[in-house]
Protein backbone atom coordinates (compact mmCIF):
# COMPACT_ATOMS: atom_id res chain seq x y z
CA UNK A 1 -26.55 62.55 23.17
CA UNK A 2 -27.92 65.98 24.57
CA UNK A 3 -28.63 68.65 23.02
CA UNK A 4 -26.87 72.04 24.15
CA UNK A 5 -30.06 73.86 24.93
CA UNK A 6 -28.19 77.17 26.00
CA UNK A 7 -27.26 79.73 23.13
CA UNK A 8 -24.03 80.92 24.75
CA UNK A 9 -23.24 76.97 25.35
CA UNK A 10 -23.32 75.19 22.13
CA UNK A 11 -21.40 78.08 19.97
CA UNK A 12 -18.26 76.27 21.78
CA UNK A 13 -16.90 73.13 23.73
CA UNK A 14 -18.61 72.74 27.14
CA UNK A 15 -16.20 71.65 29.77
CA UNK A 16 -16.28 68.07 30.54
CA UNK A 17 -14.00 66.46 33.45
CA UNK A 18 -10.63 67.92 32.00
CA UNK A 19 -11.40 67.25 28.50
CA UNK A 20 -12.25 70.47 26.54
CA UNK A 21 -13.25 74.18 28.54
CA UNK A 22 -15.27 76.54 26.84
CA UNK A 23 -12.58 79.67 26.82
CA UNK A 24 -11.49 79.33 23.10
CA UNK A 25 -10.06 83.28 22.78
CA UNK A 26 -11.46 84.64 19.32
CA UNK A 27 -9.52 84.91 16.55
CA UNK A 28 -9.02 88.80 15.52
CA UNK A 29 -11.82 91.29 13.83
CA UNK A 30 -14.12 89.06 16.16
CA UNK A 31 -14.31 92.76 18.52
CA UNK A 32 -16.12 95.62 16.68
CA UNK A 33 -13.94 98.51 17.02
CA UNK A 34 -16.53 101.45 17.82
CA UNK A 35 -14.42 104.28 16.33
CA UNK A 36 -12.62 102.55 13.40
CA UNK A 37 -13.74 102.37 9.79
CA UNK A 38 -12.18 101.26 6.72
CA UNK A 39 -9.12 102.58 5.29
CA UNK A 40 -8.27 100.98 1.95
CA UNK A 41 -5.07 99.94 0.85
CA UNK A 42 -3.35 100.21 -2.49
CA UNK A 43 -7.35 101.59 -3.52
CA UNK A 44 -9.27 104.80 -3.17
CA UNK A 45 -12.31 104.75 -1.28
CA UNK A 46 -14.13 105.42 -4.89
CA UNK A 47 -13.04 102.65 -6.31
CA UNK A 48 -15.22 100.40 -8.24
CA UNK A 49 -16.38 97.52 -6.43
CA UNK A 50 -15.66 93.91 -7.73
CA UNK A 51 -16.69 92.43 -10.95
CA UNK A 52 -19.85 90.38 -10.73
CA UNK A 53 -19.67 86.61 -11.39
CA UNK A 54 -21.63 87.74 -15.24
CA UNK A 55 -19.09 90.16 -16.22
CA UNK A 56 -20.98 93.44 -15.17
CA UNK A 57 -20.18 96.13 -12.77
CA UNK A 58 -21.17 97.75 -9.76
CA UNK A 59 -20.03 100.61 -7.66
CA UNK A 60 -20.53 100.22 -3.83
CA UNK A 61 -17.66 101.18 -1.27
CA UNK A 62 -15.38 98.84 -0.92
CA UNK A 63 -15.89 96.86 2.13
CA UNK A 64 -19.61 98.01 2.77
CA UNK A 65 -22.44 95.75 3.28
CA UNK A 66 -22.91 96.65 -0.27
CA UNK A 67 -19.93 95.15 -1.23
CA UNK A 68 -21.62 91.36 -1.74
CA UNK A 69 -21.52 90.05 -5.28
CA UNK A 70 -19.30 87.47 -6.17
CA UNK A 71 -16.01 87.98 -7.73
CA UNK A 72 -14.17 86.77 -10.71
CA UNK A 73 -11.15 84.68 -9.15
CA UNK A 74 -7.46 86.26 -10.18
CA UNK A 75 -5.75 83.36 -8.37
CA UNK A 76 -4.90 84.84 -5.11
CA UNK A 77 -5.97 82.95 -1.98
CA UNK A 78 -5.82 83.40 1.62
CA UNK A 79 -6.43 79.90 4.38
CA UNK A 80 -7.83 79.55 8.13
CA UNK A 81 -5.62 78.54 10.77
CA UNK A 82 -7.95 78.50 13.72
CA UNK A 83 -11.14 76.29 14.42
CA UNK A 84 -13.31 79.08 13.41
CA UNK A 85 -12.19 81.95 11.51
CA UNK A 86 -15.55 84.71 10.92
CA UNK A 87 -16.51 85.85 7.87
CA UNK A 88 -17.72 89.11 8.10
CA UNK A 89 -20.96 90.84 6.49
CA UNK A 90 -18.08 94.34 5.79
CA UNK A 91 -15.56 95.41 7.78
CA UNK A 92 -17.07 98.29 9.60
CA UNK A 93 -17.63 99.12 13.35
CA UNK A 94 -21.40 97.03 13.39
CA UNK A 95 -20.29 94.13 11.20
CA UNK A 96 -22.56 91.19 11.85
CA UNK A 97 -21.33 87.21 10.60
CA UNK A 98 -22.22 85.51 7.93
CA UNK A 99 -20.11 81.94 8.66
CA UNK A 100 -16.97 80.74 9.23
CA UNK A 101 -14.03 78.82 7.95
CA UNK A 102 -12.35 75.69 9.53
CA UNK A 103 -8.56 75.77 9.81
CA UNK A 104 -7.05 74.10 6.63
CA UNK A 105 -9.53 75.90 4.30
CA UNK A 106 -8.36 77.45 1.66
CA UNK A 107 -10.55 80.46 -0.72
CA UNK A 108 -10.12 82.93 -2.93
CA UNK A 109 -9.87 86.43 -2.09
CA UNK A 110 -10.34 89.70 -3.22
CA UNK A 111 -7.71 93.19 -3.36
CA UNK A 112 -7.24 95.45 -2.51
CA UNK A 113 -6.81 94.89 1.62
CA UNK A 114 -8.49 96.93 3.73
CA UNK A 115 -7.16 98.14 7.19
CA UNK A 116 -8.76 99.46 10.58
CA UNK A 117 -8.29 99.36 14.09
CA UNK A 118 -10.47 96.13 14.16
CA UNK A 119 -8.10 94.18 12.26
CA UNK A 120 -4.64 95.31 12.07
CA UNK A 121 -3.37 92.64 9.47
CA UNK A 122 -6.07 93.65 6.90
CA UNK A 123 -9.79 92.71 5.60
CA UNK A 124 -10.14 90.70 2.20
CA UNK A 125 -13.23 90.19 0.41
CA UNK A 126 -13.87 85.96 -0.48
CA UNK A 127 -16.39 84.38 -2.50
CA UNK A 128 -19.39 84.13 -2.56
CA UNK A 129 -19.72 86.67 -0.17
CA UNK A 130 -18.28 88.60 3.02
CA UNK A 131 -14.84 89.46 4.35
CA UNK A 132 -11.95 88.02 6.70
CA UNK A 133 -9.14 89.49 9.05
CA UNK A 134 -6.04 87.98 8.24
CA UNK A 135 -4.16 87.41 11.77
CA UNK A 136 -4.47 84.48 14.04
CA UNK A 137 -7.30 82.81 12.71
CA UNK A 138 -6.68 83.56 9.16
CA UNK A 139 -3.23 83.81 6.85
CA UNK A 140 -1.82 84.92 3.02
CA UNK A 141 0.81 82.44 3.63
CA UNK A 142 -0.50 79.06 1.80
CA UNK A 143 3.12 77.56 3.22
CA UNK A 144 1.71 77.87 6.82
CA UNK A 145 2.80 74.16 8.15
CA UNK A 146 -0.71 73.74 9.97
CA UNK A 147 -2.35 73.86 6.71
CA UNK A 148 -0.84 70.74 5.93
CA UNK A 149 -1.79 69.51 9.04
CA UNK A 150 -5.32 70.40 8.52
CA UNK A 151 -5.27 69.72 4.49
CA UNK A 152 -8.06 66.68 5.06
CA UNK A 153 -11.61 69.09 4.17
CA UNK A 154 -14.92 66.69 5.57
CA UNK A 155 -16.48 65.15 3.10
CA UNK A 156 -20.04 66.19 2.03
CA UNK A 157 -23.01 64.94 0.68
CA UNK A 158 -22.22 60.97 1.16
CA UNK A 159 -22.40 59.97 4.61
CA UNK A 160 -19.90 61.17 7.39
CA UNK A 161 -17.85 64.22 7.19
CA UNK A 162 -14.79 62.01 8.83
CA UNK A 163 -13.78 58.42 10.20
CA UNK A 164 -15.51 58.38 13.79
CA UNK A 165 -14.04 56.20 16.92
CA UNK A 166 -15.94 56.00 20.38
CA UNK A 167 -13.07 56.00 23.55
CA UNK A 168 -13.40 52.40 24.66
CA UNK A 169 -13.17 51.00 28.37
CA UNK A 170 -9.63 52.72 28.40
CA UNK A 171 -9.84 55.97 26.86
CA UNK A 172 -6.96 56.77 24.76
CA UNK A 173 -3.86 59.01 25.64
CA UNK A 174 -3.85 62.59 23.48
CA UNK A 175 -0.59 62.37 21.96
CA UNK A 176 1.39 65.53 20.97
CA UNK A 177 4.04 63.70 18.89
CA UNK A 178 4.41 60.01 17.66
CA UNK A 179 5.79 58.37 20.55
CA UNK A 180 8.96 55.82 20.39
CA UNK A 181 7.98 52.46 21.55
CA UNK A 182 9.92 52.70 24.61
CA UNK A 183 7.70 55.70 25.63
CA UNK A 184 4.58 54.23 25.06
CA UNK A 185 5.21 51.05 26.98
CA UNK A 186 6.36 53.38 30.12
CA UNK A 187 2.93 55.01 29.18
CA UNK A 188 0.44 52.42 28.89
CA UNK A 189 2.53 49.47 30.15
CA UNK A 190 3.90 46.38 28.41
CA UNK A 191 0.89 44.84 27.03
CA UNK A 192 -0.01 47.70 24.49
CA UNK A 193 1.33 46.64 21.52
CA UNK A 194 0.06 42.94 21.77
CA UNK A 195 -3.11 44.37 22.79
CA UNK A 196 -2.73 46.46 19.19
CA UNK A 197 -2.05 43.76 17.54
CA UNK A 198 -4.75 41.45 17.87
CA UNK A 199 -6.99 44.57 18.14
CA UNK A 200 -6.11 44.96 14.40
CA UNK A 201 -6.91 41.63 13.36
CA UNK A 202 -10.43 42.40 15.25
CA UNK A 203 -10.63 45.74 12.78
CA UNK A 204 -10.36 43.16 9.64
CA UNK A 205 -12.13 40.47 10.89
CA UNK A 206 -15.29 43.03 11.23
CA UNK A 207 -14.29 44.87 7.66
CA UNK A 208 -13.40 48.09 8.96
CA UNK A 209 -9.85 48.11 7.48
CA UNK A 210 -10.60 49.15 4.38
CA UNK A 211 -12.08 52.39 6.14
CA UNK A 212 -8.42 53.04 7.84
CA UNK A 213 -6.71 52.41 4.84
CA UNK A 214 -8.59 55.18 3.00
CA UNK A 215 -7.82 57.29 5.77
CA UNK A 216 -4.10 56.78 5.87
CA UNK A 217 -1.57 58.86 5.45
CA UNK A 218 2.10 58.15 4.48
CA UNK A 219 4.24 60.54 4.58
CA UNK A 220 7.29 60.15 6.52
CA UNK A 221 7.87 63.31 7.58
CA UNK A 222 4.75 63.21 9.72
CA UNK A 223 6.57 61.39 12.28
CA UNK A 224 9.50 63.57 12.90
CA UNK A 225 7.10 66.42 13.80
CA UNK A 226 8.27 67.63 17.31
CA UNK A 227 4.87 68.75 18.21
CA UNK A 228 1.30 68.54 16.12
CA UNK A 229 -0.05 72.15 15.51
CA UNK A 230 -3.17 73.16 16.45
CA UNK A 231 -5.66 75.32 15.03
CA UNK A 232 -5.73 78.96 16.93
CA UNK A 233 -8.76 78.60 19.13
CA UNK A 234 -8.17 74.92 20.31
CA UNK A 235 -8.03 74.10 23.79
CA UNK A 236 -4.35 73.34 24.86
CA UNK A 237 -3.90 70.96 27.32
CA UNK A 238 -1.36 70.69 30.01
CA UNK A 239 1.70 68.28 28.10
CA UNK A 240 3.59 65.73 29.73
CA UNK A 241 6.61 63.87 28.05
CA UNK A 242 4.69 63.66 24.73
CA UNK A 243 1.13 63.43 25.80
CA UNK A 244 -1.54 65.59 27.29
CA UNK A 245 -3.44 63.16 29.14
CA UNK A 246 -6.49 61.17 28.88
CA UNK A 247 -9.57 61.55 26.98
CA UNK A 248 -12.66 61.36 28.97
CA UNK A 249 -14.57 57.85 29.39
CA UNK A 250 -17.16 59.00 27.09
CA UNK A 251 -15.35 60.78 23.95
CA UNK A 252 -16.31 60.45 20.34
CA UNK A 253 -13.69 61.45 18.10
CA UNK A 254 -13.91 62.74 13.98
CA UNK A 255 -10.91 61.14 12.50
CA UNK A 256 -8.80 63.21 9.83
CA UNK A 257 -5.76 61.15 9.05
CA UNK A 258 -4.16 57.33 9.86
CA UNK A 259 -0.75 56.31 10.75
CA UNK A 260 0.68 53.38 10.91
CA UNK A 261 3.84 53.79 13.55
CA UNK A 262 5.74 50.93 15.31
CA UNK A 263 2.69 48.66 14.91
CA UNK A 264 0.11 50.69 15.73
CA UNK A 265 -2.66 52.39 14.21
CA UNK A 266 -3.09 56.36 15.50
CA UNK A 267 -5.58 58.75 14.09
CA UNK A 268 -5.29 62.30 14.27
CA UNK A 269 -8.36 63.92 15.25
CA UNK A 270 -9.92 66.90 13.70
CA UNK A 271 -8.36 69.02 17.17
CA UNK A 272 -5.07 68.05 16.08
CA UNK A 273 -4.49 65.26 19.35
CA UNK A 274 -2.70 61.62 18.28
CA UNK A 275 -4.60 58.61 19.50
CA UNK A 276 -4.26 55.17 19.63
CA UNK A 277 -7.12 53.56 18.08
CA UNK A 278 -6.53 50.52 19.81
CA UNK A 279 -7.84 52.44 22.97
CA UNK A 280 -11.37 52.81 20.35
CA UNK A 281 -14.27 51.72 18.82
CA UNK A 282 -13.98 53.00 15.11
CA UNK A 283 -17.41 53.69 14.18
CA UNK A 284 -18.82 51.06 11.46
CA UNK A 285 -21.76 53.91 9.27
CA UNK A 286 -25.12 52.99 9.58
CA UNK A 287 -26.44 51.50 6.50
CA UNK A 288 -29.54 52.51 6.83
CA UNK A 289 -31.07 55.46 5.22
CA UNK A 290 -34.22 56.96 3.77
CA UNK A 291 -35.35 57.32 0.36
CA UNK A 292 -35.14 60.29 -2.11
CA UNK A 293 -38.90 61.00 -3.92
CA UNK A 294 -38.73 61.30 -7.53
CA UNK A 295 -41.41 63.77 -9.66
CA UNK A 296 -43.46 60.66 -10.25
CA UNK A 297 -43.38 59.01 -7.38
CA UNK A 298 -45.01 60.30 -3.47
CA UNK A 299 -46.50 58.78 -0.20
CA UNK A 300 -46.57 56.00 1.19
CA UNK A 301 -43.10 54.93 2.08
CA UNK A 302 -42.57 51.76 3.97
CA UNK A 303 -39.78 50.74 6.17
CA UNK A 304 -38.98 46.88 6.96
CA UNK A 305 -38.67 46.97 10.72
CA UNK A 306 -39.97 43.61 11.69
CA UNK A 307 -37.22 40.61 10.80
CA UNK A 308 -38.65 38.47 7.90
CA UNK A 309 -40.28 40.36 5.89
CA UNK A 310 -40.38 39.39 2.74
CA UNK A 311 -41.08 40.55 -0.85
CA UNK A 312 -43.93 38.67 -3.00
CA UNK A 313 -43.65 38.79 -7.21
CA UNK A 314 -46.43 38.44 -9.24
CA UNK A 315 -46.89 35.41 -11.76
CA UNK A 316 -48.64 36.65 -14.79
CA UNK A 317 -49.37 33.56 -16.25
CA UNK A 318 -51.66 32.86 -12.64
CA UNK A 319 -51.86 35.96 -11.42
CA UNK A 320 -50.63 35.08 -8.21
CA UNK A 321 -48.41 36.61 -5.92
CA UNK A 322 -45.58 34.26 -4.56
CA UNK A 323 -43.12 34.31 -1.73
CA UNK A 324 -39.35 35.74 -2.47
CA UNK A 325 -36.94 36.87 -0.92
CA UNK A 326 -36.56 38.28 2.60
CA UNK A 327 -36.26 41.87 2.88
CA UNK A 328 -33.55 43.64 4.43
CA UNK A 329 -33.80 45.22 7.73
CA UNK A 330 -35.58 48.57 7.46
CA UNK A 331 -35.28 48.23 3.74
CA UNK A 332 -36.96 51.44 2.32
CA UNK A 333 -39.74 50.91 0.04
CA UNK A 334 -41.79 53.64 -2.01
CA UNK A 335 -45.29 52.57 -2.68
CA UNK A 336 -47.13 52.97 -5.86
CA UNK A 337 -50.74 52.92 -4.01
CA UNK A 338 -51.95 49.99 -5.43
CA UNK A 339 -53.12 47.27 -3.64
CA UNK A 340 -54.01 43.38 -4.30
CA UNK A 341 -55.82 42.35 -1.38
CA UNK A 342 -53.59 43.36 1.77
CA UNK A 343 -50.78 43.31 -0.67
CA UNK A 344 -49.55 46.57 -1.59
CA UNK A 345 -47.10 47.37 -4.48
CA UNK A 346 -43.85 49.23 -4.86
CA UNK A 347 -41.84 51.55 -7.39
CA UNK A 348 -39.61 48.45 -7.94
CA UNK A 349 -42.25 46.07 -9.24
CA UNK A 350 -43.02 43.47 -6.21
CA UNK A 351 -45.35 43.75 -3.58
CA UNK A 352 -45.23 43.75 -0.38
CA UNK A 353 -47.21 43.19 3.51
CA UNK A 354 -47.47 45.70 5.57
CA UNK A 355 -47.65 44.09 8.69
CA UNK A 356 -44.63 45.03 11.25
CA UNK A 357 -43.65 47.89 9.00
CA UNK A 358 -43.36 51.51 9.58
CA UNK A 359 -46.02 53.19 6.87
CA UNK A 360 -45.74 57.35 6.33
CA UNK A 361 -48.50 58.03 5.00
CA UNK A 362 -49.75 60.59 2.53
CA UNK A 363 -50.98 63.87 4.18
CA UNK A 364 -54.40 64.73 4.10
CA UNK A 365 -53.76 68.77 5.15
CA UNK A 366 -51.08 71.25 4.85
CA UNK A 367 -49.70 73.85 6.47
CA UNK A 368 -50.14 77.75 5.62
CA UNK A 369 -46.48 77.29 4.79
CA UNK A 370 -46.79 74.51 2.26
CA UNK A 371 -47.22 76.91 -0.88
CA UNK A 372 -45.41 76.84 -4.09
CA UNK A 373 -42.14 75.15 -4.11
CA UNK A 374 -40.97 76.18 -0.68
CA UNK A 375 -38.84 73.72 1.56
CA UNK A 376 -39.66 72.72 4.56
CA UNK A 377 -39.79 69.59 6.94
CA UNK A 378 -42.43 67.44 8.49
CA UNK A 379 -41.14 65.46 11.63
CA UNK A 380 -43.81 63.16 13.56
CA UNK A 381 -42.85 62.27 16.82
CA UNK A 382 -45.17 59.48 17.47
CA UNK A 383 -44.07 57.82 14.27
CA UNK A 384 -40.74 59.07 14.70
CA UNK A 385 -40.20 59.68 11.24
CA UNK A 386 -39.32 62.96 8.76
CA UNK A 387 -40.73 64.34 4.73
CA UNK A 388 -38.49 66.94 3.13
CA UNK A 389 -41.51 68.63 1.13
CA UNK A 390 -41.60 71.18 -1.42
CA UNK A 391 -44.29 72.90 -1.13
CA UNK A 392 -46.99 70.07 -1.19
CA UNK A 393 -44.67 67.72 -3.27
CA UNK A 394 -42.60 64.97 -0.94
CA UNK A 395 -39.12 64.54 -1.79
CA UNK A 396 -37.64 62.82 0.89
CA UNK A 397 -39.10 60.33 3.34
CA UNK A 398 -37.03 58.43 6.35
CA UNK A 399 -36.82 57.39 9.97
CA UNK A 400 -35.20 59.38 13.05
CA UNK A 401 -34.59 59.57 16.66
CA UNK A 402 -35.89 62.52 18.70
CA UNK A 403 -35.92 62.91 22.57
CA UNK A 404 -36.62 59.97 24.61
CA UNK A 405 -39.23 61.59 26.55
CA UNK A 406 -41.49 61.43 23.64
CA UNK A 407 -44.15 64.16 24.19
CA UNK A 408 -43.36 65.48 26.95
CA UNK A 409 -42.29 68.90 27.93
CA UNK A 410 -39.30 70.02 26.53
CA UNK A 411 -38.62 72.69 29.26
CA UNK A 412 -39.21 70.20 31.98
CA UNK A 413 -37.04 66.85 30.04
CA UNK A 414 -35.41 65.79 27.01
CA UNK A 415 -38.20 65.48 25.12
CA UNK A 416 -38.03 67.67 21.49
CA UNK A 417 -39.66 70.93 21.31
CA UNK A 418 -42.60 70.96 19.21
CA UNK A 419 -43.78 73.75 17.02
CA UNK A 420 -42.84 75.68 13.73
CA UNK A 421 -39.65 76.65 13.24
CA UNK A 422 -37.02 77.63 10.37
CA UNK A 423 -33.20 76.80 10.34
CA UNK A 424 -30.92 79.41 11.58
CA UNK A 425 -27.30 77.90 11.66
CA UNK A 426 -25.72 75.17 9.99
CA UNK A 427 -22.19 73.73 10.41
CA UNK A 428 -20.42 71.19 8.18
CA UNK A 429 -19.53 69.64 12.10
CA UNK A 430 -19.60 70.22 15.00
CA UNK A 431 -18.19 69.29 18.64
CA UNK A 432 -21.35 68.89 21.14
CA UNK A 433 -21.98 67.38 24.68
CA UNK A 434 -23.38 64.90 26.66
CA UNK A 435 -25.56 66.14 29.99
CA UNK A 436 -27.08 64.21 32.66
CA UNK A 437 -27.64 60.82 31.13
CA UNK A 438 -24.30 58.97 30.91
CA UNK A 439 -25.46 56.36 29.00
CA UNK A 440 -25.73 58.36 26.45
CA UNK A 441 -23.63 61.42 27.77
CA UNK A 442 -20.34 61.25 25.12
CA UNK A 443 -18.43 64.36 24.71
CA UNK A 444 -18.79 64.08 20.87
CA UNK A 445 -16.46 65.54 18.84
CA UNK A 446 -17.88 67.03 14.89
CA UNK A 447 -21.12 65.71 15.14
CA UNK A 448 -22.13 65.63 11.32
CA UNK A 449 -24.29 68.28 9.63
CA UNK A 450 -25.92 69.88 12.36
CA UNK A 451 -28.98 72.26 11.83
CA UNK A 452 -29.93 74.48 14.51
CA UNK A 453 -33.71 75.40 14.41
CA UNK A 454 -34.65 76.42 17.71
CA UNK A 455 -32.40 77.38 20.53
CA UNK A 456 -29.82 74.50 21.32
CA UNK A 457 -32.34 72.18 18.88
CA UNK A 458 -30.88 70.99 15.75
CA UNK A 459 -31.26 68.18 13.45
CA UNK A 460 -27.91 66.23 13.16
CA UNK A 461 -25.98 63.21 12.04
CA UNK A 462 -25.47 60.64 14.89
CA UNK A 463 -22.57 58.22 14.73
CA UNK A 464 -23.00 56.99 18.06
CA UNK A 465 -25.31 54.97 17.53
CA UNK A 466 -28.01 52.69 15.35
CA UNK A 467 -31.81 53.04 16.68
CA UNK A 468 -33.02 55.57 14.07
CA UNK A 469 -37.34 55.41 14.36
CA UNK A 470 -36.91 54.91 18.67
CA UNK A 471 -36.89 57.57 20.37
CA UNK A 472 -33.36 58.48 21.41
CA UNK A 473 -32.06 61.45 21.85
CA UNK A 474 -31.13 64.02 24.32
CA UNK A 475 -33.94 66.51 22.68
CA UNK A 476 -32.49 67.02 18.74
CA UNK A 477 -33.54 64.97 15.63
CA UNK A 478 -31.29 62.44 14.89
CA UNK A 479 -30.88 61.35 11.54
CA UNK A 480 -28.76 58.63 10.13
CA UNK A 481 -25.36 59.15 8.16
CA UNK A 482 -26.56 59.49 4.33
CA UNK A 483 -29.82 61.37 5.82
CA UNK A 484 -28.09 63.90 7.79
CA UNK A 485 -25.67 64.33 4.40
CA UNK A 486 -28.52 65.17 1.72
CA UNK A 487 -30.75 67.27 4.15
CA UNK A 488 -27.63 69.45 5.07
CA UNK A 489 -27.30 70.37 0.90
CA UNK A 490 -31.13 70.59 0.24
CA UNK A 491 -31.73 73.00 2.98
CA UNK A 492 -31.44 76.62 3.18
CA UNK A 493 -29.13 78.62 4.30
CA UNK A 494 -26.56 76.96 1.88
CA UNK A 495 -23.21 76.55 3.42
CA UNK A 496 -20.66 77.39 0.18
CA UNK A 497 -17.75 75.43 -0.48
CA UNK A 498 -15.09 75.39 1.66
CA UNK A 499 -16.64 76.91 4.31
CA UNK A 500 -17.50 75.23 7.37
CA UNK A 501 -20.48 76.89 8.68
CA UNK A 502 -23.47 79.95 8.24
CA UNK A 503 -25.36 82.12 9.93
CA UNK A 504 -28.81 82.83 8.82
CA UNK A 505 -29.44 85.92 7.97
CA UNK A 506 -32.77 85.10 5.95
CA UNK A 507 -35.65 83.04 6.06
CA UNK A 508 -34.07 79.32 6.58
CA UNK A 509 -36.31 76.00 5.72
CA UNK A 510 -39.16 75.68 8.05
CA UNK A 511 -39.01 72.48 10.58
CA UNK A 512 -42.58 71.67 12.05
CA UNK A 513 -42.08 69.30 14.49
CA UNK A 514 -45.66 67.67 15.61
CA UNK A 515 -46.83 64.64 17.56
C-alpha cells in the first residue's frame, strides 16, 4: 500500500473513484474563536481546579492549559459520535490538540462545563488529560442510538484492532439497511445466495469461521433498523433503494460486527456501511511475528526463512547433535551465542544452522541517542528487519516490509526515507490509500496501529498481505499483526484508553531508519 506522503492528505480519506472524498466537515470547537474565552458554568472562575489522581490539590483556572492533572472519576461520562472528536489542550482562543476519540467511546468527564463562542454546547475536562465540545462530534446522552452502533472498541495489544475483508473480483454493495431477499436478488441477481452459500462452506473449510462467529452479533433488533447511523464526519453516499453503491475494486474493510440475515453473512464496517462478505476475502492474521527480548537474553535473533530447516538436540551421553524436527516457517529463534562447530544454540535448548536464515546481529556502535533507558528503533533496510532498544539493551527483534524501491530516493519513488526521526502521531487505526501501483493500490480502511514519524511515513500493521522481510511497501514500515500491536503500547506518545489517537506534543521514540 502507499503511504500518504502529504500532511494535509493522510489526516483524512483521499478520494478514490467514488468511494470516500476528503471533505469530512469538523466536528465543533475544531475553529478557534479569536475573541471568545471561557465562561464557566455552575463555577467561579477561582475555583479550585480538579483533584489530582493522589488526593492533593491544585489551583489553576479552570480550563487553562494548566488545567492537566488527572481527575478522581465521580461517575459522570460523556461519548463521541463522530469519527474523530478533538480533545483539546484548554478551551481558549489558541487551543492546540492533544488526540481524539472514535465515535462509540465512552470517558469520564469533569464539571463544571465551560461555555464560549467556540463551543456553544459546553467544554468538559476527561481523563487523563484535555477537554471536549459536546455538539456533533461529542454527547452527555449515553442513550444516543449510534453508540450502540459503534459499542465494538478495537482491540489492542494482540493482533488486529478488527476482523479485516479485502473486496473480491465483485466488490460488495454498501448497504444502508438489511435488505429482504427479494431486494437483494433484484440487486445482485439470482445467483447470490447460492453463491453465499457455498462461499460459507469455503470460510469453514479454510477455518475462518470461528473468526465470524466471535464477531457476531445477535440481536434482533439490528435488523429492523431503517437506516445504520453514521458517525458525524463520515462520508455519506448518494442512497438508492437500500444501498449506496459499490465499493471500489480495491477496498479493504475493518470489520466491527457479523450478521447472519436470510443466509448470508454481512459485516458492518467500522464507517457504519453493511456488506456482504460473500463479495470478500476475510483476512486470515499472519502468524508470523517477532520475538520479545527478555533482561537475560540479546542479539542474535534468527528467523527460519528457507523451507526445511530443522532443529538439532544434543545427546549427552555422545555429545552429538542429531537431526529433529523441521522448523516452522520464519520460526523466531533467540540465540544464546554459543556455537558447536557451525551449530549455533538457542534460548530454548537446541541448536540450530544458520544457513538460509535471516541473522540480526548484535550491534557493534550506537547512536548519540542510545543512552540510558531511552526507546528508540533500529530499522535496516537491506536486511529488512527492526530492534526496539532501550537505550543499548534490545527488547524486541523482528522482520518488516519497507518500500520496494529499496534504497533509493524517497523523493523521487517509493522507497522509505532514511534518517533519524521520532514519532509524532499515533492512531489506534486508521483509513489510508493506495497511489499509483494498483497492485498494491487498496483503499484500506483502519489500517492497524499506525505511527507517523516523518511526514506521510509511519510504521503500521498490514493486513493485506504476508511478505514481511521483502521489500513491499508503498514507502512506510510494515510490520506484521502481533508486531504492529506491541510496538504501538511500548512507544511513546502513549495513546490512553479509550481514545483513538495522539498528537505529540513531546519528544516521541526515535526511528532511525538506515541501509
Amino acid at each position: 500500500m502507499s503511504c500518504v506522503r502529504n500532511r494535509a492528505a493522510f489526516l483524512c480519506v483521499v478520494a478514490t473513484a467514488t468511494l470516500l472524498a476528503c471533505t469530512r466537515e469538523e466536528p465543533p470547537g475544531a475553529t478557534r474563536s479569536e475573541a471568545a474565552e471561557p465562561a464557566l458554568i455552575a463555577a467561579s472562575a477561582s475555583a479550585s481546579a480538579s483533584s489530582g489522581a493522589g488526593g492533593g490539590k491544585r489551583e489553576a483556572a479552570l480550563g487553562g492549559v494548566e488545567d492537566n492533572l488527572p481527575f478522581v472519576p465521580a461517575g459522570k461520562k460523556l461519548a463521541s459520535v463522530a469519527w474523530r472528536t478533538w480533545v483539546y489542550t484548554d478551551t481558549g482562543s489558541q487551543r492546540t490538540r492533544f488526540g481524539y476519540l472514535r465515535a462509540g467511546a465512552t470517558v469520564e468527564r469533569r464539571e463544571p462545563v465551560i461555555l464560549n463562542d467556540g463551543c456553544a454546547g459546553g467544554w468538559y475536562r476527561i481523563n487523563p488529560r484535555g477537554f471536549v465540545c459536546i455538539g456533533k462530534g461529542a454527547t452527555l446522552d449515553l442513550n444516543d442510538p449510534l453508540l450502540k452502533n459503534a459499542s465494538v472498541r478495537p482491540i489492542r495489544g494482540q493482533g488486529f484492532p478488527y476482523l479485516y475483508a479485502l473486496a473480491g473480483d465483485s466488490p460488495p454493495h454498501l448497504y444502508f439497511r438489511f435488505a429482504t431477499r427479494a431486494q437483494v436478488s433484484a440487486i445482485e441477481g439470482d445467483a447470490t445466495f447460492p453463491r453465499a452459500l457455498a462461499w460459507r462452506e469455503r470460510i469453514k473449510a479454510q477455518g475462518l469461521l470461528p473468526m465470524l462467529e466471535a464477531a457476531s452479533t445477535p440481536d434482533a433488533a439490528w435488523l429492523e433498523q431503517k437506516v445504520i447511523l453514521k458517525p458525524y464526519g463520515v462520508a455519506r453516499r448518494l442512497h438508492y433503494s437500500v444501498h449506496a453503491g459499490r465499493a471500489a475494486p480495491d477496498s479493504g474493510f475493518a470489520v466491527a460486527r457479523v450478521f447472519e440475515h436470510d443466509g448470508r453473512s454481512y459485516g458492518l464496517t467500522t464507517e457504519h456501511d453493511l456488506i456482504a462478505l460473500d463479495r470478500t476475502r476475510v483476512v486470515k492474521p499472519s502468524s508470523f511475528s517477532g520475538v520479545e527480548l527478555g533482561p537475560d537474553q540479546a542479539l542474535p535473533v534468527a528467523f527460519a526463512l528457507s523451507h526445511g530447516a530443522r532443529r538439532h538436540d544434543l545427546d549427552v551421553e555422545s555429545d552429538q547433535l542429531h537431526a529433529g524436527a523441521e522448523l516452522p516457517h520464519r520460526a523466531a529463534l533467540k540465540l544464546t551465542g554459543k556455537r558447536r562447530g557451525v551449530f549455533w544454540e538457542t534460548h530454548d535448548g537446541f541448536w540450530v544452522l544458520l544457513d538460509g536464515m535471516r541473522v540480526i546481529q548484535p550491534r557493534t556502535s550506537f547512536p548519540s541517542f542510545a543512552t540510558g533507558d531511552r526507546k528508540w528503533i533500529d530499522i535496516s533496510i537491506n536486511q529488512q528487519a527492526l530492534v526496539a532498544y532501550s537505550g543499548k539493551k534490545p527488547v524486541y527483534a523482528t522482520l518488516v516490509s519497507t518500500g520496494r524501491s529499496g534504497l533509493a530516493d524517497p523523493e523521487k519513488t517509493d522507497a522509505t526515507a532514511r534518517g533519524t526521526f521520532m514519532i509524532y502521531q499515533k492512531d489506534v487505526s486508521s483509513t489510508m490509500d493506495g497511489e499509483e501501483d494498483r497492485s498494491d493500490g487498496y483503499a484500506l480502511q483502519d489500517v492497524p496501529f499506525v505511527q507517523y514519524f516523518h511526514k506521510g511515513y509511519a510504521l503500521h500493521g498490514a493486513y493485506w498481505h504476508d511478505e514481511f522481510g521483502k521489500m513491499r511497501s508503498h514507502g512506510c514500515v510494515n510490520l506484521a499483526p502481533r508486531d504492529a500491536a506491541w510496538l504501538f503500547e511500548w512507544t511513546d506518545p502513549n495513546v490512553p484508553p479509550d481514545w483513538h489517537g495522539v498528537l505529540n506534543k513531546q519528544r516521541g521514540t526515535v526511528v532511525f531508519i538506515r541501509p
